[in-house]
PDB file of N, CA and C in Angstrom:
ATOM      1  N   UNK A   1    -137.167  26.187  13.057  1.00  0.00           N
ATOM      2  CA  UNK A   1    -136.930  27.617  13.134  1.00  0.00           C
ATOM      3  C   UNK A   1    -137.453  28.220  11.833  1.00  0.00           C
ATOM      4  N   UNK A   2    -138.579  28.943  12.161  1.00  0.00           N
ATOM      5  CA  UNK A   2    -139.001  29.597  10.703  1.00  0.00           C
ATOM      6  C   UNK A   2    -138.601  31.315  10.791  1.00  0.00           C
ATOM      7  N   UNK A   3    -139.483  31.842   9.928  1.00  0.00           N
ATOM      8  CA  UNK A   3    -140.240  33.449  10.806  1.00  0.00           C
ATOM      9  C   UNK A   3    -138.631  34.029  10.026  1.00  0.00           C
ATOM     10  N   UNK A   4    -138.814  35.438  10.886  1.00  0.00           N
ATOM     11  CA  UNK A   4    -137.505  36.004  10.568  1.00  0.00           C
ATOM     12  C   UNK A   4    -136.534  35.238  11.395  1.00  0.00           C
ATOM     13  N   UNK A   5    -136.409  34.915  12.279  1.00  0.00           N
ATOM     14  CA  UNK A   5    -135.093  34.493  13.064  1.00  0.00           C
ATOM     15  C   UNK A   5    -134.551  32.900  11.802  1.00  0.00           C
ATOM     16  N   UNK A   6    -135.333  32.197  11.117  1.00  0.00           N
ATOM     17  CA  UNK A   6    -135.183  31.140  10.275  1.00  0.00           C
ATOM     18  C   UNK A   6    -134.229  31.977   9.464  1.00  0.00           C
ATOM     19  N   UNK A   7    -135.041  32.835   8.581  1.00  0.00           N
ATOM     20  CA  UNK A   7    -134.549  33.567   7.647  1.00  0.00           C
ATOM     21  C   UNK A   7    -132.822  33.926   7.908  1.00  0.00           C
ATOM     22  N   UNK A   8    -132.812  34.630   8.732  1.00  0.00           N
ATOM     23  CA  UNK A   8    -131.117  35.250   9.254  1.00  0.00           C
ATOM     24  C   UNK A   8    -130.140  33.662   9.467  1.00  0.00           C
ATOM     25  N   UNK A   9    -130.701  32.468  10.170  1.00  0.00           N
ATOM     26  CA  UNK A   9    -129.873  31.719  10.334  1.00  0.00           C
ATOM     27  C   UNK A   9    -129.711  31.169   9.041  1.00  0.00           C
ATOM     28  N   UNK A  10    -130.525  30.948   7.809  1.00  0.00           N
ATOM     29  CA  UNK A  10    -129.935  30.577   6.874  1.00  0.00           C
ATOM     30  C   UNK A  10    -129.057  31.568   6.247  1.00  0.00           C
ATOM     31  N   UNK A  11    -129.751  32.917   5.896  1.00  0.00           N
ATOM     32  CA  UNK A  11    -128.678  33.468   5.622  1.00  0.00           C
ATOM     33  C   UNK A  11    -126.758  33.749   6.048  1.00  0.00           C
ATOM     34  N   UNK A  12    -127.110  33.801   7.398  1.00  0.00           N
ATOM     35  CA  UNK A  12    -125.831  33.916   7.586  1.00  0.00           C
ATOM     36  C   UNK A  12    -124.981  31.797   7.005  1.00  0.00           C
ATOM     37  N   UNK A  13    -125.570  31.196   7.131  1.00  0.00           N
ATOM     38  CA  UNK A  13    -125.288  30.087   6.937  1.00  0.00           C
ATOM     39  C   UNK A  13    -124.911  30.062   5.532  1.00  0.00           C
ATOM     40  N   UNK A  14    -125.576  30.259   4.608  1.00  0.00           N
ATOM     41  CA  UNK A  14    -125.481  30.699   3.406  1.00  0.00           C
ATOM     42  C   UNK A  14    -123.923  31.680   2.931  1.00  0.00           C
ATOM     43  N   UNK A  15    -123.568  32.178   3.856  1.00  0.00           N
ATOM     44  CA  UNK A  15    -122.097  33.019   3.977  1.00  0.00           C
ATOM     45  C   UNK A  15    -121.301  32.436   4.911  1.00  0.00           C
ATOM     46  N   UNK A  16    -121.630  31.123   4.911  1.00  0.00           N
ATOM     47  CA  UNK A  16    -120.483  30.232   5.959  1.00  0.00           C
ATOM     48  C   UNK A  16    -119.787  31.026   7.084  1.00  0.00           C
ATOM     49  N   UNK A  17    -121.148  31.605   7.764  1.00  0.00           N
ATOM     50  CA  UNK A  17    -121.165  32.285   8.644  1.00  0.00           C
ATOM     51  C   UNK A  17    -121.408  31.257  10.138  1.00  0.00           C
ATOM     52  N   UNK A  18    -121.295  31.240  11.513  1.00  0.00           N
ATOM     53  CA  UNK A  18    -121.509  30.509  12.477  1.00  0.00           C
ATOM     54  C   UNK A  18    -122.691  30.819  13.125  1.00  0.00           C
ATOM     55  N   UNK A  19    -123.956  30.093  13.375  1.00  0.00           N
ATOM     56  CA  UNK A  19    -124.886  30.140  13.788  1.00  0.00           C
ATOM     57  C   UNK A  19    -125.209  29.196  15.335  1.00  0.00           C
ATOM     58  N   UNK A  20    -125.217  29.866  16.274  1.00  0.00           N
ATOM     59  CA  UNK A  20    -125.533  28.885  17.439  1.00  0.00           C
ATOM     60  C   UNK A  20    -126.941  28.809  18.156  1.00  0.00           C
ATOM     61  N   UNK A  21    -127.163  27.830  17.889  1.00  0.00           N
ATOM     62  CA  UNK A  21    -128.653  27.715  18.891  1.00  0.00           C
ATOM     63  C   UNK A  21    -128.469  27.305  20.546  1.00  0.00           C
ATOM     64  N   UNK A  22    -129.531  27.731  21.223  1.00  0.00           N
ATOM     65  CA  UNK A  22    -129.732  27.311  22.122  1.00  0.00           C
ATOM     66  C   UNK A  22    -131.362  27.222  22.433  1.00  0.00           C
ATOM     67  N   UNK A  23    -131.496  25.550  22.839  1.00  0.00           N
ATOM     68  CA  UNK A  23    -132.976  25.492  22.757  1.00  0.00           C
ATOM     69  C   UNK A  23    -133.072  24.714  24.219  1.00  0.00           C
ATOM     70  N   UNK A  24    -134.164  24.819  25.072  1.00  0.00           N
ATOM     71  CA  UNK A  24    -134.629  24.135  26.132  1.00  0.00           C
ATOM     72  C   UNK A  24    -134.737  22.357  26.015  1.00  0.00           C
ATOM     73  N   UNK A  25    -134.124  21.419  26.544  1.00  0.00           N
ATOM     74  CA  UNK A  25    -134.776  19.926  25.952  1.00  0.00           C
ATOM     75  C   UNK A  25    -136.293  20.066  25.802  1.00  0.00           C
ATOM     76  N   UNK A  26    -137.517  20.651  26.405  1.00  0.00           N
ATOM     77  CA  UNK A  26    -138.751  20.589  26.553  1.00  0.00           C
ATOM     78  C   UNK A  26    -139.144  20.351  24.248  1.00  0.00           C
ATOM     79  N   UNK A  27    -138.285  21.855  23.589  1.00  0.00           N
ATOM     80  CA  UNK A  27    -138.101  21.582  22.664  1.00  0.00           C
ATOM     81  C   UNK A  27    -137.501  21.157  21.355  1.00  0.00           C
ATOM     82  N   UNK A  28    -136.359  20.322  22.158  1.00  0.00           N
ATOM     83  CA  UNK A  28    -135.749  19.408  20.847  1.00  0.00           C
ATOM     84  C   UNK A  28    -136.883  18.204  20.319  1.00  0.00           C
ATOM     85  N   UNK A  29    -136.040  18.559  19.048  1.00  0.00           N
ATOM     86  CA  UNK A  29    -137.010  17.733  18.287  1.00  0.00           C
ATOM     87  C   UNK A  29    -138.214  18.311  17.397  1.00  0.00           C
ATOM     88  N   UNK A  30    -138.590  19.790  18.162  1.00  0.00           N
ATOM     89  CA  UNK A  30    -139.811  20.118  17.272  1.00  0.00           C
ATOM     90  C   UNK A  30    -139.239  21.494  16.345  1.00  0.00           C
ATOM     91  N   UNK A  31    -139.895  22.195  15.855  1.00  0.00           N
ATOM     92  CA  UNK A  31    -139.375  23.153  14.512  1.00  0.00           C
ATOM     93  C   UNK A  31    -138.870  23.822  15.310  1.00  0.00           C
ATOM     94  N   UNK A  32    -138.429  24.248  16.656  1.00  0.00           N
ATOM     95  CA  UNK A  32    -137.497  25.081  17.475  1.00  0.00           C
ATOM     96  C   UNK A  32    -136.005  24.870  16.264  1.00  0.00           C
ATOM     97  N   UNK A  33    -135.737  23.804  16.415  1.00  0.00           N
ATOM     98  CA  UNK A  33    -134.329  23.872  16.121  1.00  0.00           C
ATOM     99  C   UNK A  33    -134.425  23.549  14.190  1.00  0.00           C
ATOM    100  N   UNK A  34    -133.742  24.501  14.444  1.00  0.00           N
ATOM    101  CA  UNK A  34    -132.733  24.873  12.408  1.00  0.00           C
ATOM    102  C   UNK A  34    -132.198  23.356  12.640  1.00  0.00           C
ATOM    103  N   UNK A  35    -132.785  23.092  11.342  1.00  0.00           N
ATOM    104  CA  UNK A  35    -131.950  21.631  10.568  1.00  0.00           C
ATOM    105  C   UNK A  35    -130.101  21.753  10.233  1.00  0.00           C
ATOM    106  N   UNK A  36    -129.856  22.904  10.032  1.00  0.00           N
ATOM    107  CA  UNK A  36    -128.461  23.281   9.216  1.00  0.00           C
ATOM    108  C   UNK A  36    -127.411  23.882  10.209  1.00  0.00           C
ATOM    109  N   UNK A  37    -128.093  23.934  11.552  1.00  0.00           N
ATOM    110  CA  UNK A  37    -127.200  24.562  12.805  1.00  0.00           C
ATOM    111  C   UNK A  37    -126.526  23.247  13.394  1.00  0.00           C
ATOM    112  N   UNK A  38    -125.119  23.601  13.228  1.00  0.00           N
ATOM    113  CA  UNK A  38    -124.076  22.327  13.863  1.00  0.00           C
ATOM    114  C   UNK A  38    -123.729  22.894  15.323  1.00  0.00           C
ATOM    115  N   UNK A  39    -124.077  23.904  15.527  1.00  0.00           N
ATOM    116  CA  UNK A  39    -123.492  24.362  16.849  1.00  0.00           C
ATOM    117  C   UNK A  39    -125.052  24.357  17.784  1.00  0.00           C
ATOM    118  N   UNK A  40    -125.550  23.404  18.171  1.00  0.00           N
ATOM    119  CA  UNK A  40    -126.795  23.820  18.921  1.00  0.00           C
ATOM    120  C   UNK A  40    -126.412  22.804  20.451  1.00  0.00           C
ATOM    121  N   UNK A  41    -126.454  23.882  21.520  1.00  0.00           N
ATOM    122  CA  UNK A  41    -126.860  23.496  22.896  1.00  0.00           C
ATOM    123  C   UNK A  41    -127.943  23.357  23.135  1.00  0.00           C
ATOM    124  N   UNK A  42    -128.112  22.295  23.841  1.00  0.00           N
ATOM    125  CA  UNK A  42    -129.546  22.010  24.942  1.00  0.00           C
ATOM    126  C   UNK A  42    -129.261  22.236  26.193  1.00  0.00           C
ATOM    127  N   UNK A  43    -130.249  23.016  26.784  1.00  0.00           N
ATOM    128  CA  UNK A  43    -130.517  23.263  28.172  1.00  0.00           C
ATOM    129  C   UNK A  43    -131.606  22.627  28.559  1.00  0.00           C
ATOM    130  N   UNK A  44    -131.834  22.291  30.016  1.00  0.00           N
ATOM    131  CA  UNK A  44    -132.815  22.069  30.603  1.00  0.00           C
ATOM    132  C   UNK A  44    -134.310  22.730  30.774  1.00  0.00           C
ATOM    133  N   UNK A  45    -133.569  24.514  30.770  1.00  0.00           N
ATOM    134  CA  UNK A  45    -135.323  24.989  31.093  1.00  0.00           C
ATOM    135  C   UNK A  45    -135.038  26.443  30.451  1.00  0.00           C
ATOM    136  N   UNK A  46    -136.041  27.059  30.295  1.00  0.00           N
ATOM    137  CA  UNK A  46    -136.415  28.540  29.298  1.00  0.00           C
ATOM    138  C   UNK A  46    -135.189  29.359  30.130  1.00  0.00           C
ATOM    139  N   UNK A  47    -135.272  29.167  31.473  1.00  0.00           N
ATOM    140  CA  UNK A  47    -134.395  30.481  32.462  1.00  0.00           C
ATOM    141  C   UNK A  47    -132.473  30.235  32.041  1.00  0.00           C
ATOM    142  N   UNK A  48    -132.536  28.931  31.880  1.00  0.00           N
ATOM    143  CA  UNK A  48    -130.928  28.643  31.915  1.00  0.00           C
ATOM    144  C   UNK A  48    -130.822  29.357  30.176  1.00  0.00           C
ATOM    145  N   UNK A  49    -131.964  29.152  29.280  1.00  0.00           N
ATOM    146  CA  UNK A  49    -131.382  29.277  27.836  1.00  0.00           C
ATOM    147  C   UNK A  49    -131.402  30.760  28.001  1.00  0.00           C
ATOM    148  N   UNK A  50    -131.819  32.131  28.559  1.00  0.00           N
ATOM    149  CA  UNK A  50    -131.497  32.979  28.671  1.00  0.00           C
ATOM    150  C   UNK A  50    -130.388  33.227  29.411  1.00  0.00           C
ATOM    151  N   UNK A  51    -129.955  32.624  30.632  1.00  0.00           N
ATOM    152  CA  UNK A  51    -128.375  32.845  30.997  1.00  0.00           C
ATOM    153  C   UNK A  51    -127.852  32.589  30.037  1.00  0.00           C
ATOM    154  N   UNK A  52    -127.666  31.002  29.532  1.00  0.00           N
ATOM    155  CA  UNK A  52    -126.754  31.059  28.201  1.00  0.00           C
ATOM    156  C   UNK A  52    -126.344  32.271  27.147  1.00  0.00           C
ATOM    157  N   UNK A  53    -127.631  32.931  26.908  1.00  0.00           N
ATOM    158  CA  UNK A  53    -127.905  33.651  25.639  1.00  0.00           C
ATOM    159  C   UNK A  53    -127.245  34.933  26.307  1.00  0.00           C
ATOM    160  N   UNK A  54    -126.982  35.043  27.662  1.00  0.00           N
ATOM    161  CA  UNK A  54    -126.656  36.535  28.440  1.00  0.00           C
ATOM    162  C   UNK A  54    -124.861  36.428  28.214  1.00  0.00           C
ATOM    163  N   UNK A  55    -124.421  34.904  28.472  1.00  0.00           N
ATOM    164  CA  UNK A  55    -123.068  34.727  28.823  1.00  0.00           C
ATOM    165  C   UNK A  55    -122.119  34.906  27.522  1.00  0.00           C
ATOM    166  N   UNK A  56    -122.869  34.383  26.562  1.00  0.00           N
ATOM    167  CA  UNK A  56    -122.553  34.098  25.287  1.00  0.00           C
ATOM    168  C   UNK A  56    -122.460  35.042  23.974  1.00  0.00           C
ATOM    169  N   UNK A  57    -123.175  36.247  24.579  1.00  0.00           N
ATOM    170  CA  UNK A  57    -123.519  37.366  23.376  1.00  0.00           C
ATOM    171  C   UNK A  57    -122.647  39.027  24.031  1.00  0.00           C
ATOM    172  N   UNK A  58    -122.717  39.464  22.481  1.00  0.00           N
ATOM    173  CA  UNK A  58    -122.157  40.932  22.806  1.00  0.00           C
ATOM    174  C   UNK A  58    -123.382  41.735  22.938  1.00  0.00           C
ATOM    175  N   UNK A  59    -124.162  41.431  22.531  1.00  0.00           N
ATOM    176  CA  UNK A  59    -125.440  42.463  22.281  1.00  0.00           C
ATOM    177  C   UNK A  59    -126.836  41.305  21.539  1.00  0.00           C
ATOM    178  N   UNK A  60    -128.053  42.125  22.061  1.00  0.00           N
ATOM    179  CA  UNK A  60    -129.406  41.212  21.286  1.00  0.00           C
ATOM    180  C   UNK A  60    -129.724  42.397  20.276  1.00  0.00           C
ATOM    181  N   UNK A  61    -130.692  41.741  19.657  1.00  0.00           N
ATOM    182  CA  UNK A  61    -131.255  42.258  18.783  1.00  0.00           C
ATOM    183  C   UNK A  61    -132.666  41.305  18.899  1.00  0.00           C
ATOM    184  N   UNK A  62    -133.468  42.179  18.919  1.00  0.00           N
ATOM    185  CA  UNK A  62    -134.958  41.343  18.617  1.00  0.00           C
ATOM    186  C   UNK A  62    -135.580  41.706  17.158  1.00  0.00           C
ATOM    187  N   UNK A  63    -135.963  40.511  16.773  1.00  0.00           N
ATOM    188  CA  UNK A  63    -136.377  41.254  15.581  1.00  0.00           C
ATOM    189  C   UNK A  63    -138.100  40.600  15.868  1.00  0.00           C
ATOM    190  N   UNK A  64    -139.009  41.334  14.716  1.00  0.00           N
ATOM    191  CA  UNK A  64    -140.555  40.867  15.292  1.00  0.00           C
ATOM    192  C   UNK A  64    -141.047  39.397  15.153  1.00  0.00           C
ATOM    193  N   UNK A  65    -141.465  39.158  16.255  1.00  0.00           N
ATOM    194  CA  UNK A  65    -141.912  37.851  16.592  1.00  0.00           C
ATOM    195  C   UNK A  65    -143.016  37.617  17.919  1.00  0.00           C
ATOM    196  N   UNK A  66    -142.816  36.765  18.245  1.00  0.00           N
ATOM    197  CA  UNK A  66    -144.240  36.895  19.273  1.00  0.00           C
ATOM    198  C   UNK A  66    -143.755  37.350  20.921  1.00  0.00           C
ATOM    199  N   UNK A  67    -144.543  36.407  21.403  1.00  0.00           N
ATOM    200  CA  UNK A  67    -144.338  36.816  23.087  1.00  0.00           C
ATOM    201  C   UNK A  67    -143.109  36.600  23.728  1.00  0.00           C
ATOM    202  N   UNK A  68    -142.923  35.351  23.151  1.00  0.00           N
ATOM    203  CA  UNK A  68    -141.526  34.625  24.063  1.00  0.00           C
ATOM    204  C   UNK A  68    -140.325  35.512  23.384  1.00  0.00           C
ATOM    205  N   UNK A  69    -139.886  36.117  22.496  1.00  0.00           N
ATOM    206  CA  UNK A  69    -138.981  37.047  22.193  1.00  0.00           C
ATOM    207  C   UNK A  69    -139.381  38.220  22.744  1.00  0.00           C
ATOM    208  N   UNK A  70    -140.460  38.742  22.991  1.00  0.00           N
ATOM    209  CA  UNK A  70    -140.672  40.309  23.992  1.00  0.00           C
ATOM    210  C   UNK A  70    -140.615  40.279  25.459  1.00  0.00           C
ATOM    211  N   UNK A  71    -140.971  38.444  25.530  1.00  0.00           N
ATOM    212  CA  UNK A  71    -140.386  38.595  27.062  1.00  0.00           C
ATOM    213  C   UNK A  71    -138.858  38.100  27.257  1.00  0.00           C
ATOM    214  N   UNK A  72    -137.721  37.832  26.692  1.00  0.00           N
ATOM    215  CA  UNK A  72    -136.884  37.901  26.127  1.00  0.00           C
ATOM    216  C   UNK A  72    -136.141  39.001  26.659  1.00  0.00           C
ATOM    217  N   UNK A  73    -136.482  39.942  25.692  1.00  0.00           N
ATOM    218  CA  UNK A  73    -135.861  41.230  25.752  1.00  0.00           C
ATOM    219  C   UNK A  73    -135.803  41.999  26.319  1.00  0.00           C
ATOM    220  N   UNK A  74    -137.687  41.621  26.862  1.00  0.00           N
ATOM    221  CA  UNK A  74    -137.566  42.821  28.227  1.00  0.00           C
ATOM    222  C   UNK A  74    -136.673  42.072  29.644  1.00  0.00           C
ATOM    223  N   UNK A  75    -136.758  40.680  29.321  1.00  0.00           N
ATOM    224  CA  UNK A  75    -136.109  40.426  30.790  1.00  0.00           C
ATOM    225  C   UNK A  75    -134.169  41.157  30.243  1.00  0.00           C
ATOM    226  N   UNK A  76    -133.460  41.478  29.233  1.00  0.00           N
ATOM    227  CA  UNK A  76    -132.236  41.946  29.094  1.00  0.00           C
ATOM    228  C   UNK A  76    -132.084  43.586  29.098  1.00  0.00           C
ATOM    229  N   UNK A  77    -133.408  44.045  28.700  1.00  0.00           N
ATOM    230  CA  UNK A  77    -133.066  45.637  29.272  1.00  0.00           C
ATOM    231  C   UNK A  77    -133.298  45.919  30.608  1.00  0.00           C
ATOM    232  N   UNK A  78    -134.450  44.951  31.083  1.00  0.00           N
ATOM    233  CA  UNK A  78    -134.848  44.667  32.413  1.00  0.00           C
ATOM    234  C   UNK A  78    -132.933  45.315  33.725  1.00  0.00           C
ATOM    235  N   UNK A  79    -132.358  43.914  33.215  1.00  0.00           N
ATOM    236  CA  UNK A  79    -131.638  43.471  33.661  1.00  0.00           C
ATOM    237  C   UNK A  79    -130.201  44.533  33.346  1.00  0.00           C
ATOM    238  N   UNK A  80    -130.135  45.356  32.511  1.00  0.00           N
ATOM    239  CA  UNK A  80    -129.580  46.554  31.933  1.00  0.00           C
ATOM    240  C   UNK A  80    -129.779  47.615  32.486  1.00  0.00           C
ATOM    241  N   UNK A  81    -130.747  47.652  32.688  1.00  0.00           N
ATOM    242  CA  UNK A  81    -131.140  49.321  33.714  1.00  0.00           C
ATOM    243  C   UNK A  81    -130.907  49.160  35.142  1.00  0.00           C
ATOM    244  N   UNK A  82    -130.915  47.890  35.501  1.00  0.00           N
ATOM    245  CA  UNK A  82    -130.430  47.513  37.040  1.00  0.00           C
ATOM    246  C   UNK A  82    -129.176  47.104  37.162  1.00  0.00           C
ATOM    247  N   UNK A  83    -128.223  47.556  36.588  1.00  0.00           N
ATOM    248  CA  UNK A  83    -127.024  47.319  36.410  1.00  0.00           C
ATOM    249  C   UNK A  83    -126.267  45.301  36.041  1.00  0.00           C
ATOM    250  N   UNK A  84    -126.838  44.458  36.226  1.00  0.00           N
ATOM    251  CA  UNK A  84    -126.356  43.309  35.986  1.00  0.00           C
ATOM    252  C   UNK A  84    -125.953  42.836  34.749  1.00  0.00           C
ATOM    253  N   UNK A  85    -126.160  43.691  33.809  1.00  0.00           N
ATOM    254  CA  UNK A  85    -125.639  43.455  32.664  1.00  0.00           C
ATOM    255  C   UNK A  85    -125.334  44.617  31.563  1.00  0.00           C
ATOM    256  N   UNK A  86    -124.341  44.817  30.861  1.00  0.00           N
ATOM    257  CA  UNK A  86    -124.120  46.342  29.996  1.00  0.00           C
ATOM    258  C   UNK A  86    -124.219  45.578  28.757  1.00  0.00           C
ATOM    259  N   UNK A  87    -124.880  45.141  28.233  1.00  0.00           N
ATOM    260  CA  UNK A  87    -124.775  44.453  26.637  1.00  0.00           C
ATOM    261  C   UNK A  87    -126.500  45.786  25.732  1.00  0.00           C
ATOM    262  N   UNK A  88    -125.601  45.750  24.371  1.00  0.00           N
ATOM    263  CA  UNK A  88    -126.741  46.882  23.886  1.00  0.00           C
ATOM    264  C   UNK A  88    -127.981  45.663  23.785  1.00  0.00           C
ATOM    265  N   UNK A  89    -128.791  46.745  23.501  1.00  0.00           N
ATOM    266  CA  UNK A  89    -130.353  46.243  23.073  1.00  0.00           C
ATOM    267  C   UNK A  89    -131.026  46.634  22.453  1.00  0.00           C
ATOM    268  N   UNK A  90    -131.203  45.785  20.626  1.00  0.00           N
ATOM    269  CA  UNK A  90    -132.122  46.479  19.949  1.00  0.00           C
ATOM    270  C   UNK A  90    -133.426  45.726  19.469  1.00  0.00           C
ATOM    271  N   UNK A  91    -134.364  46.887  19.472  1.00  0.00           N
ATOM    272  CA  UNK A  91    -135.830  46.582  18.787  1.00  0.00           C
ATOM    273  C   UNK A  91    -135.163  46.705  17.101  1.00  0.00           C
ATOM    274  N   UNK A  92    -135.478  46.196  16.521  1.00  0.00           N
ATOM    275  CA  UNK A  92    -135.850  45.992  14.754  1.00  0.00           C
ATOM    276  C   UNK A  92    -136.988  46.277  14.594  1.00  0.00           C
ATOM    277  N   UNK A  93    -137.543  47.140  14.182  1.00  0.00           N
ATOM    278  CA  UNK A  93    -139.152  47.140  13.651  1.00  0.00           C
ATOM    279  C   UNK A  93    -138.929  47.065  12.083  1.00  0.00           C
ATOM    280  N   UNK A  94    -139.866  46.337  11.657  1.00  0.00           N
ATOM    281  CA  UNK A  94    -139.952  45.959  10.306  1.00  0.00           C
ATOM    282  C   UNK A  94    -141.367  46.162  10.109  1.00  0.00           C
ATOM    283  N   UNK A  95    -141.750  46.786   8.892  1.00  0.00           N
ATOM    284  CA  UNK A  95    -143.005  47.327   8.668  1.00  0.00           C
ATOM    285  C   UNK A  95    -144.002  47.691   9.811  1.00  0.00           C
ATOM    286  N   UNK A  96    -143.227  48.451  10.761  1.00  0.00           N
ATOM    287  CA  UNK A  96    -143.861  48.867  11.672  1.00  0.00           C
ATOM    288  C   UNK A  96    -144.645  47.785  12.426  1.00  0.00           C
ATOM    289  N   UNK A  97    -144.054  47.030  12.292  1.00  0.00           N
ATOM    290  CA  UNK A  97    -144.305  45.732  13.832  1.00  0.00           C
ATOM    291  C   UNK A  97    -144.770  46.247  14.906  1.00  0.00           C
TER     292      UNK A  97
END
């Protein structure tokens, strides 16, 4: 886990804060998963780690990163405007990302 999403999990880690992953088996093992996260689930496939991430959270936040976080997000506002889910949803833009 690098990028900004690296960044926040150490930080909050750093404030003995609780950090949970959830990664697909396809990628355990590779830089997907934070070395310092004790709380990490494996799922089987990309679709279940977004249920997880739906069941499990009060709200997302995306912060900038590539494709697989924009398709991400759009599948939770997606899923927000069609009533199946009321959780907020935010873009972060950072230097105008």
């Amino acid at each position: 886990m690098n990028g900004l999403m690296g960044f926040v999990a150490d930080t909050v880690l750093e404030e003995n804060g609780d950090v949970q992953g959830i990664i697909p088996e396809v990628l355990r093992g590779i830089k997907a998963k934070h070395p310092n996260v004790q709380n990490m689930e494996i799922v089987q496939t990309m679709p279940e780690r977004k249920t997880r991430m739906i069941e499990l959270r009060d709200a997302f936040i995306a912060l900038p990163s590539g494709v697989g976080t924009l398709e991400e997000i759009s599948e939770f506002v997606s899923l927000t405007r069609i009533g199946l889910i009321n959780k907020p949803t935010v873009f972060y833009n950072v230097d105008a990302y």
